[in-house]
Each structure stands twice: as C-alpha cells, then as structure tokens.
Protein backbone atom coordinates (compact mmCIF):
# COMPACT_ATOMS: atom_id res chain seq x y z
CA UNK A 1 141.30 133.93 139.64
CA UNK A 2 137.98 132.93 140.81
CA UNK A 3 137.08 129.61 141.47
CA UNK A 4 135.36 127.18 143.47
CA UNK A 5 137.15 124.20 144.62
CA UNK A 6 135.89 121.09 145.94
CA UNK A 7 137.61 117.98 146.86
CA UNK A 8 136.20 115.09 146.69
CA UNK A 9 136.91 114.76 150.67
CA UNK A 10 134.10 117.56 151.23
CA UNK A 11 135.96 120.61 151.05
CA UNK A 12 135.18 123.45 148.99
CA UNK A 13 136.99 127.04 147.93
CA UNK A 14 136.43 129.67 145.56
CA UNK A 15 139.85 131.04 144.29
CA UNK A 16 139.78 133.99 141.88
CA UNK A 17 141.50 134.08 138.47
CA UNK A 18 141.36 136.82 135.90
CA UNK A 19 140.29 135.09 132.43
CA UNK A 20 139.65 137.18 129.31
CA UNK A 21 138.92 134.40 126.32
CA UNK A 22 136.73 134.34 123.71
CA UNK A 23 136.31 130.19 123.79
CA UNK A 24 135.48 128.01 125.42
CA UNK A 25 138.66 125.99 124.86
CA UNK A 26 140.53 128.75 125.73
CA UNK A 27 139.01 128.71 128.71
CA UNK A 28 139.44 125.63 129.90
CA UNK A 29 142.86 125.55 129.18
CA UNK A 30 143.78 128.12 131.17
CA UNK A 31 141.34 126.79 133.98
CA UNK A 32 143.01 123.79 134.10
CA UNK A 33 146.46 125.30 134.68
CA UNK A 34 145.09 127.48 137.35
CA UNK A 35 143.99 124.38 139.24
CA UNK A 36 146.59 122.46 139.18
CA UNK A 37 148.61 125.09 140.32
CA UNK A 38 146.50 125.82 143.20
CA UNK A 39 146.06 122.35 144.63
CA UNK A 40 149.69 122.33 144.61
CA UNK A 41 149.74 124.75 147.23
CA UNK A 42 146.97 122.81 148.84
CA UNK A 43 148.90 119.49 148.33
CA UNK A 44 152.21 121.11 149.42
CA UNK A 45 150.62 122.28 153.01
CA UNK A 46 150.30 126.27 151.97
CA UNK A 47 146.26 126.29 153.15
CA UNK A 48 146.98 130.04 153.57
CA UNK A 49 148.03 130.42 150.32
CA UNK A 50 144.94 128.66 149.32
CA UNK A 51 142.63 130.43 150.68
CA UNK A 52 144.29 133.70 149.48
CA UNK A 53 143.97 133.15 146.35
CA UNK A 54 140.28 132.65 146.97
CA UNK A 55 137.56 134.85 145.66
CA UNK A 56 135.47 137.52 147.60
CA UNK A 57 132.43 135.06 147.18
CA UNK A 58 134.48 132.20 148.85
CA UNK A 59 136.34 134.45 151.32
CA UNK A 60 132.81 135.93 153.02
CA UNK A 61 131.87 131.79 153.01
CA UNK A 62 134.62 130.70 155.02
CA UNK A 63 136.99 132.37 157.18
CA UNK A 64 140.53 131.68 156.90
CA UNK A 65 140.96 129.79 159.88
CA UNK A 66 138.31 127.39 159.80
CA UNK A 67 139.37 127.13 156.09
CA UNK A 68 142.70 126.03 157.53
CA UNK A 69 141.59 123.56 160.04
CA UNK A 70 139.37 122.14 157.79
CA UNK A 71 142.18 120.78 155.35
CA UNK A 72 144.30 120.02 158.11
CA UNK A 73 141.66 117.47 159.33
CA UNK A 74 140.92 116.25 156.21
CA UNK A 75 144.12 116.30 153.63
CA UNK A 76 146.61 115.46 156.81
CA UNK A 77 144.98 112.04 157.08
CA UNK A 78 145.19 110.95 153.46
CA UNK A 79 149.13 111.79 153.48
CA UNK A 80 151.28 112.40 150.62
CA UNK A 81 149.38 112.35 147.31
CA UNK A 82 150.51 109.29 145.14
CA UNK A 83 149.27 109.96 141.53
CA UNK A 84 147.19 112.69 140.25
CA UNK A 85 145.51 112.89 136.78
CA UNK A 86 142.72 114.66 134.96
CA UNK A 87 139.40 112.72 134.57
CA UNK A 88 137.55 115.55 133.53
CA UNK A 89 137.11 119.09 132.57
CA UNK A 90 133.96 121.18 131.66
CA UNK A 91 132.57 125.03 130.91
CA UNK A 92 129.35 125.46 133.08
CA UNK A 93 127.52 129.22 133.24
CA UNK A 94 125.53 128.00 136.47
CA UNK A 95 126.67 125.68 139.37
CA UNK A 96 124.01 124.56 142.43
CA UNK A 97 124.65 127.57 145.44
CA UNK A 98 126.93 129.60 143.31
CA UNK A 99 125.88 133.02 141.30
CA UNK A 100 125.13 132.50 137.17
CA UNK A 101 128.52 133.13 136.03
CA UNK A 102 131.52 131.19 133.59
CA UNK A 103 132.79 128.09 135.76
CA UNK A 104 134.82 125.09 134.79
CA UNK A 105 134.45 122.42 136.60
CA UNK A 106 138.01 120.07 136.76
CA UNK A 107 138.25 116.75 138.36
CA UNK A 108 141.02 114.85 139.33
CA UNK A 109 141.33 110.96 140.20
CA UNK A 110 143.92 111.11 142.63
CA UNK A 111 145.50 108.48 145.03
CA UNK A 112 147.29 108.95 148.32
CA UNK A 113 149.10 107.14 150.86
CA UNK A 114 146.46 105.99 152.77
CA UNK A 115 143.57 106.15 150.33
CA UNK A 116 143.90 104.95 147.42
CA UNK A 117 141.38 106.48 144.92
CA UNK A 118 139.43 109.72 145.53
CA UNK A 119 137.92 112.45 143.45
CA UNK A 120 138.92 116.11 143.83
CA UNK A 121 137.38 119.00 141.92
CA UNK A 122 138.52 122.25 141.69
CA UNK A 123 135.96 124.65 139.66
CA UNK A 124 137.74 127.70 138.66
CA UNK A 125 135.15 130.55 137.78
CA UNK A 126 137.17 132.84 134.61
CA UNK A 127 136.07 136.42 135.22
C-alpha cells in the first residue's frame, strides 16, 4: 500500500498498498477500504502500526518516533472518535510535494469527544 495520509489535524503519512486495476473505480474502491482500515489502527492507538504500513517515500519523511509523538499530541486530545463517514473520494495522478503518480485522495467528516467536526484525509497512492 502506498499512501499519503493527512488528517485534517495536520498530520500526514504515506502508507503503501499494492493496487493492480484497470479503473478508476476499481481503484477507488479498493483505496477506500485501505483507508479505513488504516485509520483504524490510527484511531485504535497502533501509531506503530501506522507508520509501518507507510511507504518508503513517507518513511525517509518522518521517522517513526516523531511520527508517534506527533499523533499522540494531536489524536490523544480529541479522544474517542464519535462518528466517522465518507465525504469524499477522488483519483488524482499528481498531488502538491508528492512524485506524479496514481493517488486517491479520501476524506472523512469525523466527530470526536471533544471536537465535534473535523476533516481527515487519508490519500492512498495504488502502485
């Protein structure tokens, strides 16, 4: 999986997925299931997890430590996660600071215990 996560709450990850689809459809669908999957782990705690299943890109980016610390200071704070659901989805071949490449961007409106509406995106990059 490769992809390139950013919540809404300024953090960002690239996790890497293995995608071979001839649509675009296709590939979105599969995107999508591959987020939500990984910000499970991220919602569950599991920031090593996370960032293992991170691409090379993302990895050289951001150590795994500071990756850690960084959602600890800014997930713990929110608390548990409320509601979740899909506001939008969409194939992009070039993102600002990323490599020219097959991305889907995926955001979710999602409300937690002590905020009650923000926007996370997780863009998942099919190889």
């Amino acid at each position: 999986m490769a992809w390139k996560v950013a919540a809404g709450l300024g953090t960002a990850v690239v996790l890497s997925v293995c995608v071979a689809m001839a649509t675009e459809s296709d590939k979105l669908r599969v995107a999508l299931s591959s987020a939500e999957n990984w910000i499970c782990l991220v919602e569950e705690g599991k920031y090593s997890d996370s960032w293992d299943q991170a691409a090379c890109y993302f990895k050289g980016a951001v150590k795994q430590e500071k990756w850690q610390k960084t959602l600890q200071a800014t997930r713990k704070p929110l608390g548990t996660v409320i509601s979740r659901k899909l506001k939008s989805k969409s194939y992009h071949t070039s993102l600002p600071g990323a490599p020219d490449g097959d991305y889907v961007v995926i955001r979710f409106e999602t409300s937690f215990e002590d905020k009650k509406f923000a926007v996370e995106t997780v863009t998942p990059k099919p190889r």
